[in-house]
Each structure stands twice: as C-alpha cells, then as structure tokens.
C-alpha atoms as a PDB file:
ATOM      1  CA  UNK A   1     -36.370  13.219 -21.260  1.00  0.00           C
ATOM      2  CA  UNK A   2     -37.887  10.866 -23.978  1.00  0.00           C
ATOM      3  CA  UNK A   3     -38.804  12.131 -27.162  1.00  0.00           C
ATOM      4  CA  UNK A   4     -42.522  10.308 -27.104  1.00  0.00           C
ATOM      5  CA  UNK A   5     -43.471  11.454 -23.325  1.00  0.00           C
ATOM      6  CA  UNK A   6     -42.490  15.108 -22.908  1.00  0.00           C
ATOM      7  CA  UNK A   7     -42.615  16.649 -26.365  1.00  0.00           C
ATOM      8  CA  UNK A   8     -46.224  16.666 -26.555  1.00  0.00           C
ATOM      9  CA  UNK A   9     -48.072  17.169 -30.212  1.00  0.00           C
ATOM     10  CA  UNK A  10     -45.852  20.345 -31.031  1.00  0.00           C
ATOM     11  CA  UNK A  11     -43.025  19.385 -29.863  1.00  0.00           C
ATOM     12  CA  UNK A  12     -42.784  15.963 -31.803  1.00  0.00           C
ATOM     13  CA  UNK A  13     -44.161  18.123 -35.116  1.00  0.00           C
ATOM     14  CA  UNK A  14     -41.453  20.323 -34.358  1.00  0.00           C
ATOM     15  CA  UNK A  15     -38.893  17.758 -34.046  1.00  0.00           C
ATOM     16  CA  UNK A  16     -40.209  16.708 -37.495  1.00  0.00           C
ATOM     17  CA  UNK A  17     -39.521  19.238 -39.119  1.00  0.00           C
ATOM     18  CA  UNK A  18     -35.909  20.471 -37.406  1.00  0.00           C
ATOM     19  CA  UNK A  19     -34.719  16.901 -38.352  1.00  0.00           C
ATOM     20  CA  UNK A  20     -36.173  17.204 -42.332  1.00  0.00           C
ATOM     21  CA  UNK A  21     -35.091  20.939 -42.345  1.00  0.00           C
ATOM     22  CA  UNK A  22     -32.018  21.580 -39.913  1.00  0.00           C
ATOM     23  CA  UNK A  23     -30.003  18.481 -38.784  1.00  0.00           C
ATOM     24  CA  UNK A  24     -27.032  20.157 -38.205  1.00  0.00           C
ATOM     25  CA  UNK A  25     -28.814  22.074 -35.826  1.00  0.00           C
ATOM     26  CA  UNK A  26     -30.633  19.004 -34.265  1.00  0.00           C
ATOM     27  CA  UNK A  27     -27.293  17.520 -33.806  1.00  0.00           C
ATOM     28  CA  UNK A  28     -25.382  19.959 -32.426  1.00  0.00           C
ATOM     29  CA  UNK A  29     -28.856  20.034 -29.758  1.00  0.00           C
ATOM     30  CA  UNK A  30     -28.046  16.857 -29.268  1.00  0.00           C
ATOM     31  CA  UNK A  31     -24.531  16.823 -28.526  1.00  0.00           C
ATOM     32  CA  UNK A  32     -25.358  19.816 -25.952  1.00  0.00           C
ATOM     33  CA  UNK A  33     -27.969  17.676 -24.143  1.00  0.00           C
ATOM     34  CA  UNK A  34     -31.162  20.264 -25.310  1.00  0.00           C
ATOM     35  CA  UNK A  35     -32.866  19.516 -27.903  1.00  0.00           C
ATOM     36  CA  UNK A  36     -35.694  17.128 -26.037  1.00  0.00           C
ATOM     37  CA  UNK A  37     -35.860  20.567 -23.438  1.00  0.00           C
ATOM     38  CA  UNK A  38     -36.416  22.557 -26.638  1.00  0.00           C
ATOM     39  CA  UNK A  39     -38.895  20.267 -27.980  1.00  0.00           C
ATOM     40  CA  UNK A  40     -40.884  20.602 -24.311  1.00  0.00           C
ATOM     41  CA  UNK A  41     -40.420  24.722 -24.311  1.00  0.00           C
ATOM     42  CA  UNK A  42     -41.644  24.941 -28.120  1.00  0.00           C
ATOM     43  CA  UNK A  43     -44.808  22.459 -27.458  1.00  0.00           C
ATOM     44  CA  UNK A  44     -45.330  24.585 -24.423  1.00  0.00           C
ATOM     45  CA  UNK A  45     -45.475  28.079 -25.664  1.00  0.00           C
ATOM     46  CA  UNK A  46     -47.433  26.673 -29.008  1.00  0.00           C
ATOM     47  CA  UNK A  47     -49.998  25.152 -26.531  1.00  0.00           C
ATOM     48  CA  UNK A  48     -50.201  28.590 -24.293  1.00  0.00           C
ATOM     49  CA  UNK A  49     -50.409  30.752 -28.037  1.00  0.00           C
ATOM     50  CA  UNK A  50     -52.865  27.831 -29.008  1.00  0.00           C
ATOM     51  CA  UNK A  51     -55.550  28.755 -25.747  1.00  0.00           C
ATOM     52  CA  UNK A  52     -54.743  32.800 -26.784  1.00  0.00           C
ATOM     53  CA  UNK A  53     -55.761  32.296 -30.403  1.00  0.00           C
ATOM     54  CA  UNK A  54     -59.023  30.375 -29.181  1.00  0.00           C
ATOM     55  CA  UNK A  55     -59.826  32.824 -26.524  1.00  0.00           C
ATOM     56  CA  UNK A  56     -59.837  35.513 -29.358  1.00  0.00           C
ATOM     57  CA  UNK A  57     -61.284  33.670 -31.806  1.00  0.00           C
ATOM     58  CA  UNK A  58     -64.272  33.161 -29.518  1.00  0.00           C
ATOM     59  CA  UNK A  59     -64.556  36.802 -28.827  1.00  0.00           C
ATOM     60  CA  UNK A  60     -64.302  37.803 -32.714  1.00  0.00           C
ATOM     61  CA  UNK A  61     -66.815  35.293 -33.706  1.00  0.00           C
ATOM     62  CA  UNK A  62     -69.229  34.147 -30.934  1.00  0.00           C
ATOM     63  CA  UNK A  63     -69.948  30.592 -31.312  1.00  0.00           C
ATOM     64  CA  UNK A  64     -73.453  29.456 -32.220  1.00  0.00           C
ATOM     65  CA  UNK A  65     -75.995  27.914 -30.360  1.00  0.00           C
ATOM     66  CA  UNK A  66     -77.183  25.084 -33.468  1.00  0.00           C
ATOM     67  CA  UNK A  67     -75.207  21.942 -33.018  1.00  0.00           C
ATOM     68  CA  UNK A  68     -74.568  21.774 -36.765  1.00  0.00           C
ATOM     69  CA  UNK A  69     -73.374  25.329 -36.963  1.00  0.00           C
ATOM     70  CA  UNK A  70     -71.430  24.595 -34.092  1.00  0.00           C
ATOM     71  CA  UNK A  71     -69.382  21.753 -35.552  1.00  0.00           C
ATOM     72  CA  UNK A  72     -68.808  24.004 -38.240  1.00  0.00           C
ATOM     73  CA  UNK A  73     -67.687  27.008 -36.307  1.00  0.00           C
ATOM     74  CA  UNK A  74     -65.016  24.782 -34.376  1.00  0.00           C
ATOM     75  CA  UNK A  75     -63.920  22.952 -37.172  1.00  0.00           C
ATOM     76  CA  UNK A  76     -63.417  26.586 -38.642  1.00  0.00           C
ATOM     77  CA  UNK A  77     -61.670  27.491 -35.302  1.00  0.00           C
ATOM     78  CA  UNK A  78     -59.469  24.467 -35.146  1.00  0.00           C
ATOM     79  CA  UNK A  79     -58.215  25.006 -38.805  1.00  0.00           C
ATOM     80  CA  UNK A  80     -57.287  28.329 -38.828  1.00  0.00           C
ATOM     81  CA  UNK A  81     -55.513  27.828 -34.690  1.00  0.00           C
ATOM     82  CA  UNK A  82     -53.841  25.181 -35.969  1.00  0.00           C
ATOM     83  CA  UNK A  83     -52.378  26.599 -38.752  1.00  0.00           C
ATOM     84  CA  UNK A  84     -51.284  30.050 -36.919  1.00  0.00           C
ATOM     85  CA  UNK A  85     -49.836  28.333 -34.535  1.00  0.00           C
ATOM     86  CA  UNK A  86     -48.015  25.475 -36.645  1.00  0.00           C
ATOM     87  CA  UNK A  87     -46.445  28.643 -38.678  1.00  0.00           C
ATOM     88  CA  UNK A  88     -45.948  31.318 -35.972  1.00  0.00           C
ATOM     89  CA  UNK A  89     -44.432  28.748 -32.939  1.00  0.00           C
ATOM     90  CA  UNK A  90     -43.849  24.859 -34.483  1.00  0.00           C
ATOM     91  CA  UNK A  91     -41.977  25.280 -37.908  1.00  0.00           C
ATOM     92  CA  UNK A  92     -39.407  27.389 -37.225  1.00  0.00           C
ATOM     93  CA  UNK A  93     -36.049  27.252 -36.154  1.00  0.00           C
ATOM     94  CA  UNK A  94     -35.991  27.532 -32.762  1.00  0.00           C
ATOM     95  CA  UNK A  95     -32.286  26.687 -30.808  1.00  0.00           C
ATOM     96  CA  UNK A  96     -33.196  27.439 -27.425  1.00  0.00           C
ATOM     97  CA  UNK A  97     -35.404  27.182 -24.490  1.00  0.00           C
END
C-alpha cells in the first residue's frame, strides 16, 4: 500500500500526527509491515463515525431551507464533525487494525 493512495484524509492526518507524537510506535508498524493497513482502518472507521455524526446532527438540528442559513448550518456541521471525529478516531494512538 502507498501512503498517498489508500490512507485517505484521516489516515494521512493520522499518520501526521503518530510520526510528530509516537515514532517509536510508527517504526515498530513499520518494521511489522502495518502501519499503511492501520492508516486505511483508522481513515475508514473516522469516515463511517464521520456519516454517524452527520446523520445525527441533521436530526438534532434540521437544516434550513434559506441558502444563506444553509451555508451557515453546514459550515456549523462540518466544524463541529470534524473536530469530534479528528479527537475521538484520528489523533490517537491507535496500533492496530
């Protein structure tokens, strides 16, 4: 697997940040052959928790029908998924698939 075509947005930020944070872990990943699998498995569950967050975002606060109000809703939306999902699934220490 290549780091650029499998990792996908989470997985590279969470390469990132084991690599700044935990290179002893990211090399001993390496040396076992699974750290661009882990990279893949952490993109995929932030992705899946990503659509979850969304889906119950939506349901908690309906968006609106204005235009306007609706770029502010999802830019609302985007910020706070993003940041859930960056602290509860990308940057943490995650060793396995």
């Amino acid at each position: 697997m290549g780091r650029h075509k499998t990792a996908g947005y989470y997985g590279l930020a969470w390469m990132d940040f084991m690599e700044e944070n935990h290179p002893d872990l990211v090399a001993e990943m390496k040396k076992n052959g699974t750290y661009d699998e882990v990279a893949w498995s952490v993109s995929c569950r932030a992705v899946e928790y990503c659509d979850l967050l969304k889906k119950q975002y939506a349901k908690q606060n309906p968006p609106p029908k204005d235009p306007d109000e609706y770029r502010s809703w999802k830019f609302t939306r985007d910020f706070y998924i993003d940041s859930a999902v960056m602290r509860e699934r990308v940057l943490v220490a995650v060793t396995r698939v």
